[in-house]
N, C-alpha and C. Protein backbone atom coordinates (compact mmCIF):
# COMPACT_ATOMS: atom_id res chain seq x y z
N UNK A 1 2.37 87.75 -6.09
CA UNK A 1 1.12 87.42 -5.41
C UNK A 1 -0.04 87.68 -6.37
N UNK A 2 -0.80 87.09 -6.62
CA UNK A 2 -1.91 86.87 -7.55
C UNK A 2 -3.11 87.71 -7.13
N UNK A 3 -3.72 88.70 -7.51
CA UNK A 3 -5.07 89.43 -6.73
C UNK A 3 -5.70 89.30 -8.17
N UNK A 4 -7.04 89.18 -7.28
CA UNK A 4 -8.40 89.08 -8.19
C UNK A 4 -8.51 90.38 -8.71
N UNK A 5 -9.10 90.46 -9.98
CA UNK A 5 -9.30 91.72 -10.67
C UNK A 5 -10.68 91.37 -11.67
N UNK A 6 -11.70 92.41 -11.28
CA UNK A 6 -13.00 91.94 -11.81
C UNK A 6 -13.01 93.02 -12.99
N UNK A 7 -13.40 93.24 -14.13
CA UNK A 7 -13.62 93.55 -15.26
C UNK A 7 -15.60 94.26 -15.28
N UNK A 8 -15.91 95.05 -14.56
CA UNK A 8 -17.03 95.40 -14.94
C UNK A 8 -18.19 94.97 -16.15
N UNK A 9 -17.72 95.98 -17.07
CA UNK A 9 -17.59 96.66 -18.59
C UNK A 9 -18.67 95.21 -19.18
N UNK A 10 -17.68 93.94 -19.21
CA UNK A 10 -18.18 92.74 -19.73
C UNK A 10 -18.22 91.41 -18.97
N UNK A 11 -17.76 91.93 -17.66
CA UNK A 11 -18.41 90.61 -16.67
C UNK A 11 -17.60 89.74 -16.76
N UNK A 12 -16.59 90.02 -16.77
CA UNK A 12 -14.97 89.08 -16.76
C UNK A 12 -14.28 89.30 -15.69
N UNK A 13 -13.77 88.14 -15.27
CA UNK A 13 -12.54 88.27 -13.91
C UNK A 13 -11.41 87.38 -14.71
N UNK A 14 -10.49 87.84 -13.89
CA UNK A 14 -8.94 87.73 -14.52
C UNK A 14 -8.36 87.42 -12.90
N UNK A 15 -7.03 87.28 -12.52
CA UNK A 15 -6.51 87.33 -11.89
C UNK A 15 -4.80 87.96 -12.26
N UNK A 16 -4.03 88.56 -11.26
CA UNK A 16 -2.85 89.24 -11.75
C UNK A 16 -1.68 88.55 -12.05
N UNK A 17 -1.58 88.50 -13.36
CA UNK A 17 -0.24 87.18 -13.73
C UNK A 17 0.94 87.70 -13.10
N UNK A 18 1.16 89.52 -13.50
CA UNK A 18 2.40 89.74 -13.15
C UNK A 18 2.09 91.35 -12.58
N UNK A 19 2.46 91.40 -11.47
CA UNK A 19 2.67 92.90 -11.03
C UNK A 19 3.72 93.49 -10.47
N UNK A 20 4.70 94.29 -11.71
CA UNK A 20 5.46 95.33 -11.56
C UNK A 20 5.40 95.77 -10.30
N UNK A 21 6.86 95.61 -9.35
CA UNK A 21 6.95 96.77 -8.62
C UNK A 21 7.03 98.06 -8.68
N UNK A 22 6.88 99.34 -8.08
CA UNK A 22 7.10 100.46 -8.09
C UNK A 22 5.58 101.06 -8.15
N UNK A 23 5.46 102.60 -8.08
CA UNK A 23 4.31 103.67 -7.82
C UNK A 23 3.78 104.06 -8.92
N UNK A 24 4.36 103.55 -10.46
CA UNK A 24 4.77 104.08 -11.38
C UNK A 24 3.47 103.81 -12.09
N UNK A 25 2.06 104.62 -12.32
CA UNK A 25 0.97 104.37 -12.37
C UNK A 25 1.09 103.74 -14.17
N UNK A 26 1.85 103.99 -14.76
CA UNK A 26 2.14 103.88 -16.62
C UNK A 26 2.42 102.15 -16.35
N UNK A 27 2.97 101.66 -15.68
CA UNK A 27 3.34 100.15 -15.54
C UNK A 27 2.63 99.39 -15.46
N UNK A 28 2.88 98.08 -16.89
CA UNK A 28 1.79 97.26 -17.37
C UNK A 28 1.92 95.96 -16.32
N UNK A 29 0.26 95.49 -16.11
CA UNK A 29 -0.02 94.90 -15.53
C UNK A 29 -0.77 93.30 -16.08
N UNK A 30 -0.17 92.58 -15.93
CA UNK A 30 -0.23 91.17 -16.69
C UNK A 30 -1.96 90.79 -15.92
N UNK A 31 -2.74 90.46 -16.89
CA UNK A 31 -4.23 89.55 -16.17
C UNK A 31 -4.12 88.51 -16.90
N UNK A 32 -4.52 87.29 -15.95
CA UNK A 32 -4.56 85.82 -16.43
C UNK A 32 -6.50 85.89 -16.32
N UNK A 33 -7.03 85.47 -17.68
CA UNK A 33 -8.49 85.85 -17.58
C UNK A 33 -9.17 84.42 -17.32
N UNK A 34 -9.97 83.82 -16.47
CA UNK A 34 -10.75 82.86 -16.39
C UNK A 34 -10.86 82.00 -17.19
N UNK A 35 -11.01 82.19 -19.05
CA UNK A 35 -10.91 81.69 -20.32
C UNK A 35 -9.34 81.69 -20.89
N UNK A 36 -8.47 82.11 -19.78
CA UNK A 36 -7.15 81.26 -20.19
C UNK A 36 -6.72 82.87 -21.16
N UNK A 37 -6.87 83.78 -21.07
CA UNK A 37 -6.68 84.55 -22.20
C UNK A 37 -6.35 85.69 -20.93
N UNK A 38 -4.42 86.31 -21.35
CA UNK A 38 -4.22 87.32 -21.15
C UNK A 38 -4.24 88.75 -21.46
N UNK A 39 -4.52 89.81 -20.68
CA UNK A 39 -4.74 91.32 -20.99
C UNK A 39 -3.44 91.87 -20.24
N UNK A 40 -2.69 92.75 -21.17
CA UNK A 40 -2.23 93.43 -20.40
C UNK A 40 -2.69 95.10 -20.04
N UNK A 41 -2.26 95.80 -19.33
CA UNK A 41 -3.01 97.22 -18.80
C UNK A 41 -2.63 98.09 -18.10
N UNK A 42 -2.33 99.41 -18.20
CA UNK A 42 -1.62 99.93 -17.07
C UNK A 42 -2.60 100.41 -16.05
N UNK A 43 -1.73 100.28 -14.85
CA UNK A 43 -1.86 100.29 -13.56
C UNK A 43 -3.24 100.93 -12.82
N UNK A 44 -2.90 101.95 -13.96
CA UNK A 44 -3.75 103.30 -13.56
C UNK A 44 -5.39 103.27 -13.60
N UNK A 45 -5.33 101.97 -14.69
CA UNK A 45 -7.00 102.29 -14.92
C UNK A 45 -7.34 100.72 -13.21
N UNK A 46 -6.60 100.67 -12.58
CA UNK A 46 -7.22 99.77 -11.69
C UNK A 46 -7.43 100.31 -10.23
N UNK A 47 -8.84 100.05 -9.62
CA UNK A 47 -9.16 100.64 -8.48
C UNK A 47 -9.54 99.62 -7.52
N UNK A 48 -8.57 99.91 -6.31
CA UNK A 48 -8.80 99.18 -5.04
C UNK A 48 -10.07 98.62 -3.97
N UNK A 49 -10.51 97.56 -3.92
CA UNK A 49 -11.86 98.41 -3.62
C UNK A 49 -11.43 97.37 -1.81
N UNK A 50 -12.74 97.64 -1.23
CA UNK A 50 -12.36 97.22 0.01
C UNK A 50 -11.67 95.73 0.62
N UNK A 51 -12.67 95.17 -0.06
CA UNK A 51 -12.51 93.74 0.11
C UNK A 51 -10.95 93.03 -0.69
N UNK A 52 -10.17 93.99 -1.01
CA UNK A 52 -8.86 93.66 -1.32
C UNK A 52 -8.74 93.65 -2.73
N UNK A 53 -9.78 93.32 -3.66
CA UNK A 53 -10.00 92.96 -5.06
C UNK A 53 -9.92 94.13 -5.85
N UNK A 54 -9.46 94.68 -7.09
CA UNK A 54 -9.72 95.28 -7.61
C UNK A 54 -10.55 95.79 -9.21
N UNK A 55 -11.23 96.86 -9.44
CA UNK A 55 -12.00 97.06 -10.42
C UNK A 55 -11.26 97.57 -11.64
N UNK A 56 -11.89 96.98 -12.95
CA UNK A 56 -11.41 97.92 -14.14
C UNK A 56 -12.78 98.37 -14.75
N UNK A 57 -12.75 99.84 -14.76
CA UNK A 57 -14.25 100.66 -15.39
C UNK A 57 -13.88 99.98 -16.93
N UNK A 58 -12.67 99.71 -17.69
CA UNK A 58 -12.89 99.38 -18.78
C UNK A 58 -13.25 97.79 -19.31
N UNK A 59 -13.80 97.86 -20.61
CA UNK A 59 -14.27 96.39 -20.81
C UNK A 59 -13.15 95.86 -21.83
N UNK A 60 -12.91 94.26 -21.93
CA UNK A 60 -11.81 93.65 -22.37
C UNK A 60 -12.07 94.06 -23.76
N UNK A 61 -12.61 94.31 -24.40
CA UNK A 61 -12.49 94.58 -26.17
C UNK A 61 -11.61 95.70 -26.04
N UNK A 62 -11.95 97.20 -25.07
CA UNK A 62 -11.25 98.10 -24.94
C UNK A 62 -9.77 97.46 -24.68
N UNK A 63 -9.63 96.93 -23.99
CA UNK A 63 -7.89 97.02 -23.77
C UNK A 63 -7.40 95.87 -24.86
N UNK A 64 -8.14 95.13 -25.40
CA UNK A 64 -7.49 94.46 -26.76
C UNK A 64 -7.16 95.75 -27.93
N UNK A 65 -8.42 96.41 -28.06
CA UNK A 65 -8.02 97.62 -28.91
C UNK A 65 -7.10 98.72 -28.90
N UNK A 66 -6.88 98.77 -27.46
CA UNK A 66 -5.69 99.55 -27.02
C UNK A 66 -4.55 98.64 -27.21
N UNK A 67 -4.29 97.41 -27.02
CA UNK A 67 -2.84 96.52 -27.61
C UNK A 67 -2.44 96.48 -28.55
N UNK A 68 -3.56 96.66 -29.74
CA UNK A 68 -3.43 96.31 -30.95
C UNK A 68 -3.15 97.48 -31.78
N UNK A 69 -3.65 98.78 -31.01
CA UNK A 69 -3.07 100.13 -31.62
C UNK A 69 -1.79 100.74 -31.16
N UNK A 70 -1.03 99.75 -30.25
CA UNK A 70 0.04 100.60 -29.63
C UNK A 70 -0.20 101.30 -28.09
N UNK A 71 0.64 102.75 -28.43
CA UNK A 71 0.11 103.43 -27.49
C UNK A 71 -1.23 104.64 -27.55
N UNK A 72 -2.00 103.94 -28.67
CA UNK A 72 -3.11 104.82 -28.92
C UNK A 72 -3.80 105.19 -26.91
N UNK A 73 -5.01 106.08 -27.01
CA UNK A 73 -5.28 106.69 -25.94
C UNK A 73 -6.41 105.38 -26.05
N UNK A 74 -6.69 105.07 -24.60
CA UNK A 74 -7.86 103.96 -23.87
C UNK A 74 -8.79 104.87 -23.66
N UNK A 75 -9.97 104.86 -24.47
CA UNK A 75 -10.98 105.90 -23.55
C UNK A 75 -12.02 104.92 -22.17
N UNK A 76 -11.83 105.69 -20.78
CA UNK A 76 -12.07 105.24 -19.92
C UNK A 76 -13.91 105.31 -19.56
N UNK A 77 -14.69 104.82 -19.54
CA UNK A 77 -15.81 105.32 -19.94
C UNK A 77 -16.08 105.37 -18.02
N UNK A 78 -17.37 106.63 -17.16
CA UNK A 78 -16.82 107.23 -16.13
C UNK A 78 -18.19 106.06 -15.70
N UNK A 79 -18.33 106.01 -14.84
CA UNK A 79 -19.40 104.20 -14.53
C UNK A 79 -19.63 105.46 -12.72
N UNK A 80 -21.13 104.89 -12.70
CA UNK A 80 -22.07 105.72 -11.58
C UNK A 80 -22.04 104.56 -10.50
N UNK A 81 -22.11 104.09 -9.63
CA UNK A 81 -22.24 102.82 -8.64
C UNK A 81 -23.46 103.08 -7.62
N UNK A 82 -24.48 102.86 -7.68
CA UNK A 82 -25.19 102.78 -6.77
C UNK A 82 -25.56 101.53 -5.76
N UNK A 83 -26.04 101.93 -4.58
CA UNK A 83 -25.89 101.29 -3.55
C UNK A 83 -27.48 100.86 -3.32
N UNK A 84 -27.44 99.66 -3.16
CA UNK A 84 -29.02 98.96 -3.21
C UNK A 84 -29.30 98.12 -1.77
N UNK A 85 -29.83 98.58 -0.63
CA UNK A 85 -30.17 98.24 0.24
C UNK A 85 -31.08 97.49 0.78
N UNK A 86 -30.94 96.23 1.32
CA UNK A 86 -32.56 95.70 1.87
C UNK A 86 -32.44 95.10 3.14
N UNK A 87 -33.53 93.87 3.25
CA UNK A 87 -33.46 93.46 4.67
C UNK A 87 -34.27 91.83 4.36
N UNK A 88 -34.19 91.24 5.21
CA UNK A 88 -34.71 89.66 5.32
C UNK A 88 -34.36 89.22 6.10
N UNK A 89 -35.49 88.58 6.41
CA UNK A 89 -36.20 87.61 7.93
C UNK A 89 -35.46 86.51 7.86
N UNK A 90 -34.50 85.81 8.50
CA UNK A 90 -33.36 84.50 8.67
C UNK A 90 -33.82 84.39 9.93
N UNK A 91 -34.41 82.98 9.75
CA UNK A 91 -34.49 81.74 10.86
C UNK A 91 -33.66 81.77 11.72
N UNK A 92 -33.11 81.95 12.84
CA UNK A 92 -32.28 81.38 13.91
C UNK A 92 -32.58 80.16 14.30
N UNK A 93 -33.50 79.86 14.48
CA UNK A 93 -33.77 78.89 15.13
C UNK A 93 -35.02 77.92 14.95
N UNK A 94 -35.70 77.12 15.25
CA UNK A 94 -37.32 76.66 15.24
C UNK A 94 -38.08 77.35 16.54
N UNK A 95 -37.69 78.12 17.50
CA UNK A 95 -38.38 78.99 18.56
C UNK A 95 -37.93 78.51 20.06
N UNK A 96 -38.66 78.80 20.65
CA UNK A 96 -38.47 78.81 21.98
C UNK A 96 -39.49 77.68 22.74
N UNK A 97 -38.83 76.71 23.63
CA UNK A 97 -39.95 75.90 24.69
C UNK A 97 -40.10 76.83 25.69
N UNK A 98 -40.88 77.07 26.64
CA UNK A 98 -41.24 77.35 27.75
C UNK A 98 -41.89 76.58 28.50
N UNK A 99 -41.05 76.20 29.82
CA UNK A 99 -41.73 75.44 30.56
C UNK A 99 -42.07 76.17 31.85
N UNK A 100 -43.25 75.71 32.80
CA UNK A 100 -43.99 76.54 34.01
C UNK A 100 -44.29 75.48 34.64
N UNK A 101 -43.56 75.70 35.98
CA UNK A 101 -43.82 74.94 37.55
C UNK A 101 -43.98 75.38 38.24
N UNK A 102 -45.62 74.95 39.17
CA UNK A 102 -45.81 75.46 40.38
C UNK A 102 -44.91 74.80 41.65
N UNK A 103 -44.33 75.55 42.74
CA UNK A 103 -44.24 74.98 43.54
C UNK A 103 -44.62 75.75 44.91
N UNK A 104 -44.51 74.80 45.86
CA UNK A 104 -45.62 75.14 47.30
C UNK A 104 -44.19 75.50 48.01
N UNK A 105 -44.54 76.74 48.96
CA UNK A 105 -43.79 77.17 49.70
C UNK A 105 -44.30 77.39 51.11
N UNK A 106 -43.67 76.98 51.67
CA UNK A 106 -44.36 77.27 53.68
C UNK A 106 -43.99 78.96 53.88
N UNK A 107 -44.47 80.09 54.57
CA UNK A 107 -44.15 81.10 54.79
C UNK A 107 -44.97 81.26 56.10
N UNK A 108 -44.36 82.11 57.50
CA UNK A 108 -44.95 82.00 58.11
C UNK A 108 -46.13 83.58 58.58
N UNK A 109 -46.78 83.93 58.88
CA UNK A 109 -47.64 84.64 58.92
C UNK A 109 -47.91 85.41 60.27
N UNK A 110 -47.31 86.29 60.50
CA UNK A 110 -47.20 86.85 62.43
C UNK A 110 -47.95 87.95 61.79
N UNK A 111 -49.45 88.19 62.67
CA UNK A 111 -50.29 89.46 62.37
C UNK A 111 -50.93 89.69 63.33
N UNK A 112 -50.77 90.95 64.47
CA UNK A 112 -50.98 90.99 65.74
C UNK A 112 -52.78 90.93 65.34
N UNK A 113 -53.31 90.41 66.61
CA UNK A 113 -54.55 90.40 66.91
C UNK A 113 -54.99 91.11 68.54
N UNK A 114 -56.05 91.40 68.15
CA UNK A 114 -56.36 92.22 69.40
C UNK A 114 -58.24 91.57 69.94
N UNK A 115 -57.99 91.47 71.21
CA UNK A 115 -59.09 90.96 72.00
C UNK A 115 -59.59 91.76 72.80
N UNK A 116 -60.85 92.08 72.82
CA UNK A 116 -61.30 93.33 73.89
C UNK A 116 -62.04 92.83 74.98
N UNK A 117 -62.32 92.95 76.38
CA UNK A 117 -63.44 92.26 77.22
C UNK A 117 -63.37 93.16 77.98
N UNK A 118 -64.81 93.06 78.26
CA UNK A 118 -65.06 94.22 79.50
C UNK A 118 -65.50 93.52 81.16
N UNK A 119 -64.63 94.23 82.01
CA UNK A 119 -64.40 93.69 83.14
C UNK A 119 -65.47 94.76 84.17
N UNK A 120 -66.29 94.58 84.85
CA UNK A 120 -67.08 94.86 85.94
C UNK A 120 -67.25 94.52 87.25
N UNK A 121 -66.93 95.93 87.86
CA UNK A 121 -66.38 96.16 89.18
C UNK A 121 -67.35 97.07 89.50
N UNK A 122 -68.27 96.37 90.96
CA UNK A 122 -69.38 96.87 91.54
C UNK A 122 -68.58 97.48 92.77
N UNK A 123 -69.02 98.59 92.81
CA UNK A 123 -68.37 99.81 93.48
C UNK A 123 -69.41 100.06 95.28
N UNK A 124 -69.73 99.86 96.10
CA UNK A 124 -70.59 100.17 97.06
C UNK A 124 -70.55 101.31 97.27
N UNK A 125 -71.75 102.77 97.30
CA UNK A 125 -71.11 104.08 97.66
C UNK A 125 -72.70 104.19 98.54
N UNK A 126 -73.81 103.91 98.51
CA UNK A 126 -74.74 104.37 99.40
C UNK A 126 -74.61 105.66 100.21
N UNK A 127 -75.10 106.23 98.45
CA UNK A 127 -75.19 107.65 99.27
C UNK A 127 -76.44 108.76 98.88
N UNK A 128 -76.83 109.47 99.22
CA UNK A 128 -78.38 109.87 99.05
C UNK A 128 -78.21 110.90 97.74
N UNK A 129 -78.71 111.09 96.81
CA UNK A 129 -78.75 112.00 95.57
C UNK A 129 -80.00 112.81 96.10
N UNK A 130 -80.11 114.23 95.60
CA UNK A 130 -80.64 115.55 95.09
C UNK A 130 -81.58 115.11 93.64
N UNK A 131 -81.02 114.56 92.50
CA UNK A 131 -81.22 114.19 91.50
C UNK A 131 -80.49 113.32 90.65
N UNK A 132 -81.08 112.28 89.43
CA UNK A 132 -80.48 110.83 89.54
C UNK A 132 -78.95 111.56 88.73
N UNK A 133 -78.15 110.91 88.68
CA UNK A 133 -76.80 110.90 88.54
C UNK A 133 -76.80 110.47 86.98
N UNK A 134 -75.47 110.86 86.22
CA UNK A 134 -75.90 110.58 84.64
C UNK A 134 -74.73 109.96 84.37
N UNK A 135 -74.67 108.67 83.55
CA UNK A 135 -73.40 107.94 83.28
C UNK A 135 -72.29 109.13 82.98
N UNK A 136 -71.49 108.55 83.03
CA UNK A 136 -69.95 109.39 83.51
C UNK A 136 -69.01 108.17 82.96
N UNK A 137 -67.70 109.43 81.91
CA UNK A 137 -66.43 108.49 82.18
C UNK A 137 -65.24 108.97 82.72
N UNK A 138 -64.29 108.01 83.37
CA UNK A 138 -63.44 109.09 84.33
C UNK A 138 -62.26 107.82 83.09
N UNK A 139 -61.84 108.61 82.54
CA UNK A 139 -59.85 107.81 82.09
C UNK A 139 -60.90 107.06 81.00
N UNK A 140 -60.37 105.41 81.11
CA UNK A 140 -60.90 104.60 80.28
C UNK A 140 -62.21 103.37 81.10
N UNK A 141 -62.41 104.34 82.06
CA UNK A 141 -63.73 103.67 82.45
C UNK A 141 -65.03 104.70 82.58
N UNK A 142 -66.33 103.67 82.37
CA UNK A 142 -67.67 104.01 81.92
C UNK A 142 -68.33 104.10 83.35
N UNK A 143 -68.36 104.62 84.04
CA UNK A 143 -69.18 105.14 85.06
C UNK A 143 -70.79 104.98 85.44
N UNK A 144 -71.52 103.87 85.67
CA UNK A 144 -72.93 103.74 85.19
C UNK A 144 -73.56 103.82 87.11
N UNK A 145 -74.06 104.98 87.16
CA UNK A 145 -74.85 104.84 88.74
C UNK A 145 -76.12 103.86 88.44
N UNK A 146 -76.33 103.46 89.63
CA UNK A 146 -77.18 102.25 90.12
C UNK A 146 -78.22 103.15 90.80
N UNK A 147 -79.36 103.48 90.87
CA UNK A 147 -80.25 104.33 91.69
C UNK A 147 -81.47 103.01 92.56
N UNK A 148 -81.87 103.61 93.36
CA UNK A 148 -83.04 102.71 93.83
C UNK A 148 -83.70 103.74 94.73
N UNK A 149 -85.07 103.53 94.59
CA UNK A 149 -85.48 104.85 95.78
C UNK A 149 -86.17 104.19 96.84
N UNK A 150 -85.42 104.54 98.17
CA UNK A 150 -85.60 103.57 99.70
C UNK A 150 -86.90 104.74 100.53
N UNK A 151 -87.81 103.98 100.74
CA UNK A 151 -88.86 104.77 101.73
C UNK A 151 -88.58 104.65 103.03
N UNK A 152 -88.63 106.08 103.37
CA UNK A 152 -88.12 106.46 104.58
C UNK A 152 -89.30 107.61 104.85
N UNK A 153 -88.83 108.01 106.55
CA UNK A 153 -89.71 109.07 106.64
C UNK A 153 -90.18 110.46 105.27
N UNK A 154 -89.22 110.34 104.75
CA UNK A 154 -89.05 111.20 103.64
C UNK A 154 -88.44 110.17 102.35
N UNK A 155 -89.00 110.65 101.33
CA UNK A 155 -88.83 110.31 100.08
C UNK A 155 -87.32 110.70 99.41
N UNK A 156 -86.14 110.03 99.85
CA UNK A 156 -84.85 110.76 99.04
C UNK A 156 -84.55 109.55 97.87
N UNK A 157 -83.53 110.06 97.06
CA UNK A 157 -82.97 109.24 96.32
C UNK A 157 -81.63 109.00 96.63
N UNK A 158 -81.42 108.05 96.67
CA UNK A 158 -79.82 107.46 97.08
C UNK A 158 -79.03 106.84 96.25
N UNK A 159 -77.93 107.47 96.33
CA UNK A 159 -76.88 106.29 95.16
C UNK A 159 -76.48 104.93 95.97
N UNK A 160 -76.92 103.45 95.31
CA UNK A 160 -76.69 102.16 95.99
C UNK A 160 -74.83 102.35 95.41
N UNK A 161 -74.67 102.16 94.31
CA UNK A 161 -74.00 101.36 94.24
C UNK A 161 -73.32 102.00 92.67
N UNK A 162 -72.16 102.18 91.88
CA UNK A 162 -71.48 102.63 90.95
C UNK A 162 -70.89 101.41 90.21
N UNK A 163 -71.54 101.27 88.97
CA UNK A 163 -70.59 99.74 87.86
C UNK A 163 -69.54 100.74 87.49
N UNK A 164 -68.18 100.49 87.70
CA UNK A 164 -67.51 101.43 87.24
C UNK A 164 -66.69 99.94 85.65
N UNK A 165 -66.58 100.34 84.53
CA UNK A 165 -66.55 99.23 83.76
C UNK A 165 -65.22 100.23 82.83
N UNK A 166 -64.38 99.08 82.98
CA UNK A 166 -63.49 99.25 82.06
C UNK A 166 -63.11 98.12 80.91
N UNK A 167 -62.54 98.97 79.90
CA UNK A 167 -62.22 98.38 78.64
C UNK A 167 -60.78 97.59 78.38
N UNK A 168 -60.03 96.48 78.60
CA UNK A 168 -59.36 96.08 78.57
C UNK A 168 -58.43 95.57 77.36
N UNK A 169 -57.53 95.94 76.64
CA UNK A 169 -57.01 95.68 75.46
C UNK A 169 -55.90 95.11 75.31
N UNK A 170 -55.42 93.62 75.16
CA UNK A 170 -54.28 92.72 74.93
C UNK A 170 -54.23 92.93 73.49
N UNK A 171 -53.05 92.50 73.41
CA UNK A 171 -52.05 92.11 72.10
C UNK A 171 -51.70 90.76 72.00
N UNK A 172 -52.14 90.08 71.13
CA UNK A 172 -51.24 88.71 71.05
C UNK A 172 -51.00 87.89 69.52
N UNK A 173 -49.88 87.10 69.40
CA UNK A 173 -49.33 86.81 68.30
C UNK A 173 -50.06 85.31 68.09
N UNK A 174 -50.53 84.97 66.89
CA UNK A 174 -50.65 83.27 66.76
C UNK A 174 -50.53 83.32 65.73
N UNK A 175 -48.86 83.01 65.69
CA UNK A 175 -47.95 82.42 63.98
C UNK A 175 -48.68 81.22 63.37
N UNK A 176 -49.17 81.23 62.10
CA UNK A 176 -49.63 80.49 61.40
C UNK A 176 -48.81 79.50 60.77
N UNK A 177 -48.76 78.95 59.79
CA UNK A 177 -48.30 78.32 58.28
C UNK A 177 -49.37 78.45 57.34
N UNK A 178 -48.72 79.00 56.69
CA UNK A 178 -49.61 79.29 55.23
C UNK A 178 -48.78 78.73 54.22
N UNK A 179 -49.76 78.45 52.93
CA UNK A 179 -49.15 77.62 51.61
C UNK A 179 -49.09 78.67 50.90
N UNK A 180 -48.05 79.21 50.28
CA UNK A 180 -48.49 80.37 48.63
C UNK A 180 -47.82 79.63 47.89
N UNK A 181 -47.96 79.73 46.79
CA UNK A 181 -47.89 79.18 45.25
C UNK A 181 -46.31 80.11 44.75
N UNK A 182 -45.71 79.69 44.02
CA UNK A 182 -44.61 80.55 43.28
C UNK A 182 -44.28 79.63 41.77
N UNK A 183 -43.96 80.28 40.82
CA UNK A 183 -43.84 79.93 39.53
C UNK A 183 -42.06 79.67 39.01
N UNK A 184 -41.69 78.92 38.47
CA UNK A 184 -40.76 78.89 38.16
C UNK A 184 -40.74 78.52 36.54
N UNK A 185 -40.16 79.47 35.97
CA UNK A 185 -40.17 79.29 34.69
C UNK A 185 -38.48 79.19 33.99
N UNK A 186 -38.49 78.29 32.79
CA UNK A 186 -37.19 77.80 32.12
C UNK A 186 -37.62 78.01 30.50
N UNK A 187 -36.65 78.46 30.20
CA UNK A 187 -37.09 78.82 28.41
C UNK A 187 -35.61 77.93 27.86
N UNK A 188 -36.20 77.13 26.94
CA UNK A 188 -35.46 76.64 26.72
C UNK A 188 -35.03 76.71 24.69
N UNK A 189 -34.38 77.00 24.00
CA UNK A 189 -33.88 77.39 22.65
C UNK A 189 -33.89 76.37 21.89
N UNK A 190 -34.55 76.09 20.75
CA UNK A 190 -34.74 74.79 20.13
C UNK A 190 -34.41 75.36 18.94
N UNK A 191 -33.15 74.58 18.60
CA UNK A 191 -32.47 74.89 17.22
C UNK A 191 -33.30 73.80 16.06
N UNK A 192 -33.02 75.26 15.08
CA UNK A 192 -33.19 74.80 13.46
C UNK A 192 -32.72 73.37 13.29
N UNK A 193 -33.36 72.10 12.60
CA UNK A 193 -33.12 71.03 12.22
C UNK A 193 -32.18 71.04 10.76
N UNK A 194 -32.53 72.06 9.96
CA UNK A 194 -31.96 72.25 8.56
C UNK A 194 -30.60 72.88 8.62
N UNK A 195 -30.27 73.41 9.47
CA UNK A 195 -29.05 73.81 9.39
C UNK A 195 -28.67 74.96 10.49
């Protein structure tokens, strides 16, 4: 199976001509290089990285110079990796339509109302007073004496007559139709033309 193998050092990729089975980190590893030109390498100097591919910290002159001396020593030179982070604004889309409709709704409107009238009831009591009598309320009625002063052998004052007046209070309903307004809104997603 062929895995990509990127070359740091000098910016070369290869792919794996031949890979030895076994754990055996000393076992040379065949690279077929982009420019048609094979390296071989042991195992050891290659590191896995996530994306399945693997790295060599050394650069291809190094492992020619290591072929050409035998089993001279490869010096591995130790490489720092830093991590460079950013961010950018990508289009989704060309934006958003929004559309807004009024529409009329009937609702009906029950809100008690109240009517007051005053009802008057002339009372006959003809009866003689001491001194005049002073409005009075007895419950929910207004008590108003009527005086008149009748000449007689003697001068008295007499009660004619009592408005006794009460306050009368109904309840009653008159359901309306009323119009209110309500909004209905639709957003609608209008894609990118470019892609």
């Amino acid at each position: 199976m062929a895995r990509l193998v990127r070359v740091e050092g000098n910016g070369w990729r290869g792919i794996v001509h031949r890979w030895p089975k076994g754990s055996d980190p000393n076992r040379e590893i065949s690279i077929r290089l982009d420019n048609g030109e094979t390296l071989v390498l042991p195992a050891s100097l290659l590191t896995e990285r996530a994306d399945g591919s693997y790295y060599v910290a050394v650069g291809a002159d190094q492992i020619r110079e290591g072929e050409t001396r035998g089993n001279a020593p490869v010096v591995i030179p130790v490489i720092h990796e830093e991590l460079e982070i950013g961010k950018r604004t990508v289009e989704t889309g060309a934006g958003v339509r929004i559309q807004k409709a009024a529409r009329e709704e009937e609702q009906i409107v029950d809100l008690p109302l109240f009517h007051e009238r005053v009802e008057v009831e002339r009372v006959p009591v003809d009866r003689a007073l001491d001194e005049p009598a002073p409005v009075r309320h007895v419950g929910e009625t207004i008590v108003v004496p009527v005086m008149q002063e009748v000449l007689v052998v003697r001068k008295e004052l007499r009660l004619v007559e009592e408005l006794h007046i009460r306050r009368i209070r109904t309840e009653t309903h008159d359901p309306q139709t009323v119009i209110v307004r309500k909004e209905d809104v639709t957003v609608e997603r209008l894609e990118n033309e470019e892609g």
